[in-house]
PDB file of N, CA and C in Angstrom:
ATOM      1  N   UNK A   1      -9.161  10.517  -3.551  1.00  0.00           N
ATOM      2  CA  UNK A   1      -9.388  10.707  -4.970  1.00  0.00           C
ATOM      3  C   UNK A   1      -8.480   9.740  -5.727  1.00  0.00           C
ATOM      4  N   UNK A   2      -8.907   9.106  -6.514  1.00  0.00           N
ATOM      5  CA  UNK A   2      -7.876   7.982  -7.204  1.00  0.00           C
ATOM      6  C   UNK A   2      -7.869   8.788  -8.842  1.00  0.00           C
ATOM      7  N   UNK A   3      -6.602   7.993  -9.265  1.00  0.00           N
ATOM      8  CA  UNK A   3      -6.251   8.816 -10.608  1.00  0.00           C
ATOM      9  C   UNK A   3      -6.876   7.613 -11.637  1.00  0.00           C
ATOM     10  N   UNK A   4      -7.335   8.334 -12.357  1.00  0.00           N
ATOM     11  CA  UNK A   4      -8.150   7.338 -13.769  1.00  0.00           C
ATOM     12  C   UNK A   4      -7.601   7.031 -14.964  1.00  0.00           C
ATOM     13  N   UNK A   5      -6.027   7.582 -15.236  1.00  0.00           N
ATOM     14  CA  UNK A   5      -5.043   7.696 -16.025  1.00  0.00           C
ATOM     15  C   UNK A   5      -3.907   8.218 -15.907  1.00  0.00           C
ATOM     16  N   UNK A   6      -2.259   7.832 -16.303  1.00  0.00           N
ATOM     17  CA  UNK A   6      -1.328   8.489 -15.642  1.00  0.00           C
ATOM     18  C   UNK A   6      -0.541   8.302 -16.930  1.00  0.00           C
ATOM     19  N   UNK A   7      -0.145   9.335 -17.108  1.00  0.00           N
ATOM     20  CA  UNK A   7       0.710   9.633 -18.596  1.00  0.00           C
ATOM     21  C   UNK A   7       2.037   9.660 -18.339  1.00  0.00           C
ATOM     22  N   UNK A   8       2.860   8.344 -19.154  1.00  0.00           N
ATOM     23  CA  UNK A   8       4.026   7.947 -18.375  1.00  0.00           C
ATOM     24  C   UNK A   8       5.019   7.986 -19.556  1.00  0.00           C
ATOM     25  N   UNK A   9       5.875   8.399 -19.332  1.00  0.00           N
ATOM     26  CA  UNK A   9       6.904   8.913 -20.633  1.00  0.00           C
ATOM     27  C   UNK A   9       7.244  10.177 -21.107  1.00  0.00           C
ATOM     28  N   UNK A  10       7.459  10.536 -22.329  1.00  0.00           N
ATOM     29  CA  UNK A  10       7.481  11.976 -22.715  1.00  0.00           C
ATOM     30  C   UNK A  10       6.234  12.047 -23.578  1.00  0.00           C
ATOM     31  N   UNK A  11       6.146  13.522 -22.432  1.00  0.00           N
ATOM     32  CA  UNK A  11       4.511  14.196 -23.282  1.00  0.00           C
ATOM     33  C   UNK A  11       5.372  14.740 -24.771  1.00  0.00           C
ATOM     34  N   UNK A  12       6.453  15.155 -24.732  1.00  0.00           N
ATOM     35  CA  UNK A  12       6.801  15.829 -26.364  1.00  0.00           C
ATOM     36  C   UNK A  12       6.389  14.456 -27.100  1.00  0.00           C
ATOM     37  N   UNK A  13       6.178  13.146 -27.122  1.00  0.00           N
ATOM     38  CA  UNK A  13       6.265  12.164 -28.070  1.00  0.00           C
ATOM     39  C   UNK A  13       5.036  12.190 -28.362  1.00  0.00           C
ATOM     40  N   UNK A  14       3.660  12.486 -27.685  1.00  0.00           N
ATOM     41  CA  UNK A  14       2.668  12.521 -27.504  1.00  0.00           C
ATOM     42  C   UNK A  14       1.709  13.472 -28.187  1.00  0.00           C
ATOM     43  N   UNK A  15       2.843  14.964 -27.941  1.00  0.00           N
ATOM     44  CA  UNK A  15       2.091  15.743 -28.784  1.00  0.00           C
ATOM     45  C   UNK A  15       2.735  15.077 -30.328  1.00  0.00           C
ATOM     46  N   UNK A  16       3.832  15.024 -30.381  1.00  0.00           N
ATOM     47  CA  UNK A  16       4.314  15.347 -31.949  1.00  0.00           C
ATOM     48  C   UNK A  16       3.278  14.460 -32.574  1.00  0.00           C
ATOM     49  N   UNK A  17       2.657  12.848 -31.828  1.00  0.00           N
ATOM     50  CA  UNK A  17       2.030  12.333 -32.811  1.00  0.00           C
ATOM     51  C   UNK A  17       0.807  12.991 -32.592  1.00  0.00           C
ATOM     52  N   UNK A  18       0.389  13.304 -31.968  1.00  0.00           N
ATOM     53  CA  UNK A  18      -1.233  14.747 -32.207  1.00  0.00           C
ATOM     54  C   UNK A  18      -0.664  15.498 -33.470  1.00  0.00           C
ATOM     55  N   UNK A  19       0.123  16.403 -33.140  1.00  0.00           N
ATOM     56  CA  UNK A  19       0.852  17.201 -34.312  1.00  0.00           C
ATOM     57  C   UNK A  19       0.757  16.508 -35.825  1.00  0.00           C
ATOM     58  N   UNK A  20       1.070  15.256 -35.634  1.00  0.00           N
ATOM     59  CA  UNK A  20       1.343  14.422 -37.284  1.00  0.00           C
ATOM     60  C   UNK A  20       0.072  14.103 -37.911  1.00  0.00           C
ATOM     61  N   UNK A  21      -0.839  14.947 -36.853  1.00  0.00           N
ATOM     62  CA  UNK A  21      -2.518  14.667 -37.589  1.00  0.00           C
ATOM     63  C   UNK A  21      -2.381  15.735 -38.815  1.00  0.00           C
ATOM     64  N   UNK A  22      -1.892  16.696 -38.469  1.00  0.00           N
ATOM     65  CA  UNK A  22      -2.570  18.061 -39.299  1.00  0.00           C
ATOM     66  C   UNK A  22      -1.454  17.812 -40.889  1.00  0.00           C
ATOM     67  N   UNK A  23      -0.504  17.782 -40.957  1.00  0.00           N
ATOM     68  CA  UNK A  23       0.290  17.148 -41.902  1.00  0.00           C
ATOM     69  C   UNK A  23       0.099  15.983 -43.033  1.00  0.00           C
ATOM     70  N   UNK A  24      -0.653  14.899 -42.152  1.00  0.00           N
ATOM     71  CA  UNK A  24      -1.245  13.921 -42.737  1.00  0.00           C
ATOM     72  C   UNK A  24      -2.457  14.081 -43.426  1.00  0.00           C
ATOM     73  N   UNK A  25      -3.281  15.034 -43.276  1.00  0.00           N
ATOM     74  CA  UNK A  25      -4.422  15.342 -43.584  1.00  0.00           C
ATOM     75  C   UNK A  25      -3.978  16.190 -44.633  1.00  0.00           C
ATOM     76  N   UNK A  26      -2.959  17.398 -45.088  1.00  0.00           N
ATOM     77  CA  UNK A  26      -2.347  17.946 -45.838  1.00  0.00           C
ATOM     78  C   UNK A  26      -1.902  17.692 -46.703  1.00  0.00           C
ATOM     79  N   UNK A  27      -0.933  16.423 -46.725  1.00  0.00           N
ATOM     80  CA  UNK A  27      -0.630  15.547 -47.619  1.00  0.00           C
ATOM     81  C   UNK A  27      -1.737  14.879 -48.368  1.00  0.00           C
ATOM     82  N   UNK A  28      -2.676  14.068 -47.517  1.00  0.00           N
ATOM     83  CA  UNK A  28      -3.810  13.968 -49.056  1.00  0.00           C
ATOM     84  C   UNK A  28      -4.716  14.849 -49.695  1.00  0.00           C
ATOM     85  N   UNK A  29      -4.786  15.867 -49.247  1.00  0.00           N
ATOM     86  CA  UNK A  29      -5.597  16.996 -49.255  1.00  0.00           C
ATOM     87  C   UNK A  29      -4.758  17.579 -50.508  1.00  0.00           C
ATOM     88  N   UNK A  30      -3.743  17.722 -50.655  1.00  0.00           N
ATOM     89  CA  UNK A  30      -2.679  17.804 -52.108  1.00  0.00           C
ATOM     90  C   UNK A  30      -2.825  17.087 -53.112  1.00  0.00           C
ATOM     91  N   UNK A  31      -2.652  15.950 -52.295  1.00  0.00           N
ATOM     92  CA  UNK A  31      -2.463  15.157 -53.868  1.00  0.00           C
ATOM     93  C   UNK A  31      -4.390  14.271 -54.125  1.00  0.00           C
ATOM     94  N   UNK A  32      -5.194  14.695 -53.383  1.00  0.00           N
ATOM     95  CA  UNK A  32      -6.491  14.769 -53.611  1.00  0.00           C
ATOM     96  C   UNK A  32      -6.997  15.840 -54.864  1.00  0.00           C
ATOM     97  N   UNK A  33      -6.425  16.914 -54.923  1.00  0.00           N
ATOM     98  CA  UNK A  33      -6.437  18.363 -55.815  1.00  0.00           C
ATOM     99  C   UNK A  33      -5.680  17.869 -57.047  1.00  0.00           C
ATOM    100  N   UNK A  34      -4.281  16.984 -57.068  1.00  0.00           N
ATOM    101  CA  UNK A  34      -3.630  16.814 -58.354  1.00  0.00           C
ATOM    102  C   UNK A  34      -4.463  16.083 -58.803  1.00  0.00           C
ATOM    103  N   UNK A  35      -4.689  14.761 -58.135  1.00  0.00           N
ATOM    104  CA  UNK A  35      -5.561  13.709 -58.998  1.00  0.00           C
ATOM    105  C   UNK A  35      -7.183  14.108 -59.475  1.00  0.00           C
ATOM    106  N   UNK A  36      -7.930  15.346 -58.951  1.00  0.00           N
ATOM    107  CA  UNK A  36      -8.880  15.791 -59.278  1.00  0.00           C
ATOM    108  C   UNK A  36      -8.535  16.913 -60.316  1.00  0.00           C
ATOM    109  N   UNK A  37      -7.611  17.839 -60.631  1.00  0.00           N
ATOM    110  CA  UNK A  37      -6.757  18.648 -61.722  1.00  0.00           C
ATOM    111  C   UNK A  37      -7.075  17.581 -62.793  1.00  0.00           C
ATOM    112  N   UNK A  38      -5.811  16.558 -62.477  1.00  0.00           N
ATOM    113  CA  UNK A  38      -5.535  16.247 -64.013  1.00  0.00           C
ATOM    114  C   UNK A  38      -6.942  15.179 -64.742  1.00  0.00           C
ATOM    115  N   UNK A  39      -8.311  14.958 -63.653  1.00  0.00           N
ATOM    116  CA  UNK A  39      -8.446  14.055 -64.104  1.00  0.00           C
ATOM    117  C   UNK A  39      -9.688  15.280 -64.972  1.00  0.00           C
ATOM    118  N   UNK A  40     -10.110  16.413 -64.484  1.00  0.00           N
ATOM    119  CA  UNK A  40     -10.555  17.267 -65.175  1.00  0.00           C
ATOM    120  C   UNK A  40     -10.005  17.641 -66.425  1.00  0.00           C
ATOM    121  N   UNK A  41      -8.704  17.925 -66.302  1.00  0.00           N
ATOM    122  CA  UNK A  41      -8.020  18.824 -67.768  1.00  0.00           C
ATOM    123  C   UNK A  41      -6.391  18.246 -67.661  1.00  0.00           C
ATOM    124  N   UNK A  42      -6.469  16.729 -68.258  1.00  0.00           N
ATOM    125  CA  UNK A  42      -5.198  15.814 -68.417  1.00  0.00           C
ATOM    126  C   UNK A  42      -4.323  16.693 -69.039  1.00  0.00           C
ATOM    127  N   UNK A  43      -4.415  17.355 -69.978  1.00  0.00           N
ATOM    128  CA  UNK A  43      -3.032  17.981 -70.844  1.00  0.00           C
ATOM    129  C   UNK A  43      -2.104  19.027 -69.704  1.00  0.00           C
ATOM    130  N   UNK A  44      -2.922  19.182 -68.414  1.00  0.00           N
ATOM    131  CA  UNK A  44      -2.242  20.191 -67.794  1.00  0.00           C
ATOM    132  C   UNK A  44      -1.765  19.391 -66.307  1.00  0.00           C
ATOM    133  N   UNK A  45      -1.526  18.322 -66.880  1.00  0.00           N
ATOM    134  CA  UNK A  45      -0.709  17.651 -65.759  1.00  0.00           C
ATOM    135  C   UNK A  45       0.498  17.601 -65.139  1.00  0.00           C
ATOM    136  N   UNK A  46       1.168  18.161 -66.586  1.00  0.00           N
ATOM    137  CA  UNK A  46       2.659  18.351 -66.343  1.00  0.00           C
ATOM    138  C   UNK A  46       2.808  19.997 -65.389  1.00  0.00           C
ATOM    139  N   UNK A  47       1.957  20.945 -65.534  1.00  0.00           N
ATOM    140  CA  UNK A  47       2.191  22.103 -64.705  1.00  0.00           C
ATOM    141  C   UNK A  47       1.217  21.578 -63.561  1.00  0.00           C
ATOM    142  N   UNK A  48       0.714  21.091 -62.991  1.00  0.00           N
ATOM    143  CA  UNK A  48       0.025  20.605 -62.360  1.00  0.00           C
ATOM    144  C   UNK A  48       0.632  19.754 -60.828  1.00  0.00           C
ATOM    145  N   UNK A  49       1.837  18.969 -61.453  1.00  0.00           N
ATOM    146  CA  UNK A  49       2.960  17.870 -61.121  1.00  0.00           C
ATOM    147  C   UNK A  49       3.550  19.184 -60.371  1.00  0.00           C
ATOM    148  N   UNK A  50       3.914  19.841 -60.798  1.00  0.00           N
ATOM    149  CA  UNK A  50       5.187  21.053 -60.095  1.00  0.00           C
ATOM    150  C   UNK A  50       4.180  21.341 -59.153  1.00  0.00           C
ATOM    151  N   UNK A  51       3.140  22.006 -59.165  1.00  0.00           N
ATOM    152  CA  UNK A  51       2.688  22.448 -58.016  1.00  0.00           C
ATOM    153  C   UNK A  51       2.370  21.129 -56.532  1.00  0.00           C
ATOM    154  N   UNK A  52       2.200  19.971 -56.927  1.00  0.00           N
ATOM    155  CA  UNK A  52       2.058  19.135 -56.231  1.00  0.00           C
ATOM    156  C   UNK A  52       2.882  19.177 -55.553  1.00  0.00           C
ATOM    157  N   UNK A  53       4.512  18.691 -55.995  1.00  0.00           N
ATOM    158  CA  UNK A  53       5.551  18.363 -55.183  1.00  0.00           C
ATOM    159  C   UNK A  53       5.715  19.295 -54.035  1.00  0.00           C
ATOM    160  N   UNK A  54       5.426  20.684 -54.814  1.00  0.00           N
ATOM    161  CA  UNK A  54       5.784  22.009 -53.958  1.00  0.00           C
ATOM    162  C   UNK A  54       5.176  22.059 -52.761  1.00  0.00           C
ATOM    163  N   UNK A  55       3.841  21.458 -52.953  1.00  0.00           N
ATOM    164  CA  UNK A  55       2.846  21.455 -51.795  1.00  0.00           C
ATOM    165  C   UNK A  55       3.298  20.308 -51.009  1.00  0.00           C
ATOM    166  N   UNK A  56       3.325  19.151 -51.655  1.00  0.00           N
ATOM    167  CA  UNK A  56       4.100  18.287 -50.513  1.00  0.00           C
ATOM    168  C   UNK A  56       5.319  18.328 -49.907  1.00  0.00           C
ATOM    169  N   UNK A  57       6.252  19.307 -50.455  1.00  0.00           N
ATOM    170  CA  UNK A  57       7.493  19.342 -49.339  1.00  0.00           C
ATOM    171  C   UNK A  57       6.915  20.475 -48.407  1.00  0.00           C
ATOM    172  N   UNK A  58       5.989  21.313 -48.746  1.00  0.00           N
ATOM    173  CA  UNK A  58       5.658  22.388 -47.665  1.00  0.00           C
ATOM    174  C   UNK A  58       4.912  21.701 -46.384  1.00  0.00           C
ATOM    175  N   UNK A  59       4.156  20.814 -46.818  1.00  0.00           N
ATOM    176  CA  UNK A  59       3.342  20.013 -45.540  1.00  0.00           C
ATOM    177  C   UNK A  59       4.176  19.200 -44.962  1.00  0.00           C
ATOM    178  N   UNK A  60       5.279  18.301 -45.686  1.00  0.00           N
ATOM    179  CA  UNK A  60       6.369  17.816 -44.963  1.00  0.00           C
ATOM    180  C   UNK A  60       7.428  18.372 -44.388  1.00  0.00           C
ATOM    181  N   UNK A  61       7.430  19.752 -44.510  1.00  0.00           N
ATOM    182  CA  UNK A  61       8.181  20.521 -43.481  1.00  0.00           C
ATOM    183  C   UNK A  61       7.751  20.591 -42.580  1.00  0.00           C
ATOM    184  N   UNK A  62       6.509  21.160 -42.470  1.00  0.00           N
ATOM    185  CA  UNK A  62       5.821  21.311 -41.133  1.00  0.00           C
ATOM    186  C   UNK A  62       6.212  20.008 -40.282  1.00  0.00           C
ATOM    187  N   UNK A  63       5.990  18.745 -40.552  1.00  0.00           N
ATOM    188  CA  UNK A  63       5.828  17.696 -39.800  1.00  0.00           C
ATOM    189  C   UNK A  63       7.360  17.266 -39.433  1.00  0.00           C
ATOM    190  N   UNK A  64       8.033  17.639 -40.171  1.00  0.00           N
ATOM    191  CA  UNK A  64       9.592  17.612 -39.979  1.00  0.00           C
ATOM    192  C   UNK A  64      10.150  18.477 -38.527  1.00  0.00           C
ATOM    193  N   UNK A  65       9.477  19.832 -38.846  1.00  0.00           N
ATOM    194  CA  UNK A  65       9.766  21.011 -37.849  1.00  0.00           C
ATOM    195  C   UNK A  65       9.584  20.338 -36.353  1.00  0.00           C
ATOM    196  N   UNK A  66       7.876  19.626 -36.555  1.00  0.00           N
ATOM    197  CA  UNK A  66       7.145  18.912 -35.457  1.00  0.00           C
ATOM    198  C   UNK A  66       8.097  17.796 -34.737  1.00  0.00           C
ATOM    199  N   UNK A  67       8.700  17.239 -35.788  1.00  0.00           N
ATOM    200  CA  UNK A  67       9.801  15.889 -35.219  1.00  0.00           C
ATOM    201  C   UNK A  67      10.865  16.894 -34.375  1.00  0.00           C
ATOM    202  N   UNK A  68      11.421  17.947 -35.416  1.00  0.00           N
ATOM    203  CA  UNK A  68      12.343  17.943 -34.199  1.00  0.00           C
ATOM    204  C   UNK A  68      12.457  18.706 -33.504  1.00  0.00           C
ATOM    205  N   UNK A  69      10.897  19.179 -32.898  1.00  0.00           N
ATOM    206  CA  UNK A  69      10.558  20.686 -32.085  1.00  0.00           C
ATOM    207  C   UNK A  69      10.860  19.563 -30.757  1.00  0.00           C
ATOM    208  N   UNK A  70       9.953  18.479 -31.458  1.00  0.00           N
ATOM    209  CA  UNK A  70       9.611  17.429 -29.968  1.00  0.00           C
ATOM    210  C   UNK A  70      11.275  16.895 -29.216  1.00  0.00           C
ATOM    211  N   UNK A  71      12.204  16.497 -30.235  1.00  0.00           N
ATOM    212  CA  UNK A  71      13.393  15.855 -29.716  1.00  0.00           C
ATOM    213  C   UNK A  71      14.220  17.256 -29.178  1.00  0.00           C
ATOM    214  N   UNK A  72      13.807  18.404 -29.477  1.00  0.00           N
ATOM    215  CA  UNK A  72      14.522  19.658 -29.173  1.00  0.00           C
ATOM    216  C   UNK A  72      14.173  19.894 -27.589  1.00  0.00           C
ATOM    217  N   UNK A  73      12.582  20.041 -27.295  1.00  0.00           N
ATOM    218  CA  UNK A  73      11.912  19.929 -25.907  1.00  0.00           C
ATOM    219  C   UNK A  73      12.352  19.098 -24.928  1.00  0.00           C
ATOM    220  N   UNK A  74      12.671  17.490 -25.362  1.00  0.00           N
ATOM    221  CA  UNK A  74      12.669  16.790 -24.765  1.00  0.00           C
ATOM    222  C   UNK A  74      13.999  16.484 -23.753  1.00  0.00           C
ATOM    223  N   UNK A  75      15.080  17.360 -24.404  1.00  0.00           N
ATOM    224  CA  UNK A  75      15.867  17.386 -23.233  1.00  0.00           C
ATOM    225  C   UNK A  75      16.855  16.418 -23.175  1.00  0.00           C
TER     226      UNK A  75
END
């Protein structure tokens, strides 16, 4: 039986960048919603702005957690 692929390094590096899919998709998925907010009802941009940021440090936690779940695993 011969092998058709051999995964050489650390699998934690491997997942985390699988992992940095769901984050990345989060992040525009946020600021997809601000720029569709304000472009509906501009005067409410400024309460609009707060909720953005909020949402982007929450999705950049996650991916943060992901960085250093992987360097935590890895031993």
């Amino acid at each position: 039986m011969s092998t058709l692929a051999a995964v050489e390094g650390s699998v934690n590096t491997i997942g985390y960048g699988i992992a940095a899919i769901g984050p990345g998709i989060g992040v525009g998925l946020v600021f997809a919603a601000y720029i569709q907010a304000t472009a509906r009802q501009p005067e409410s941009a400024g309460l609009t702005r707060v909720y953005m940021f909020m949402g982007f440090a929450v999705v950049e936690a996650l991916a943060l957690f992901g960085l250093v779940l992987a360097f935590a695993l890895g031993g």
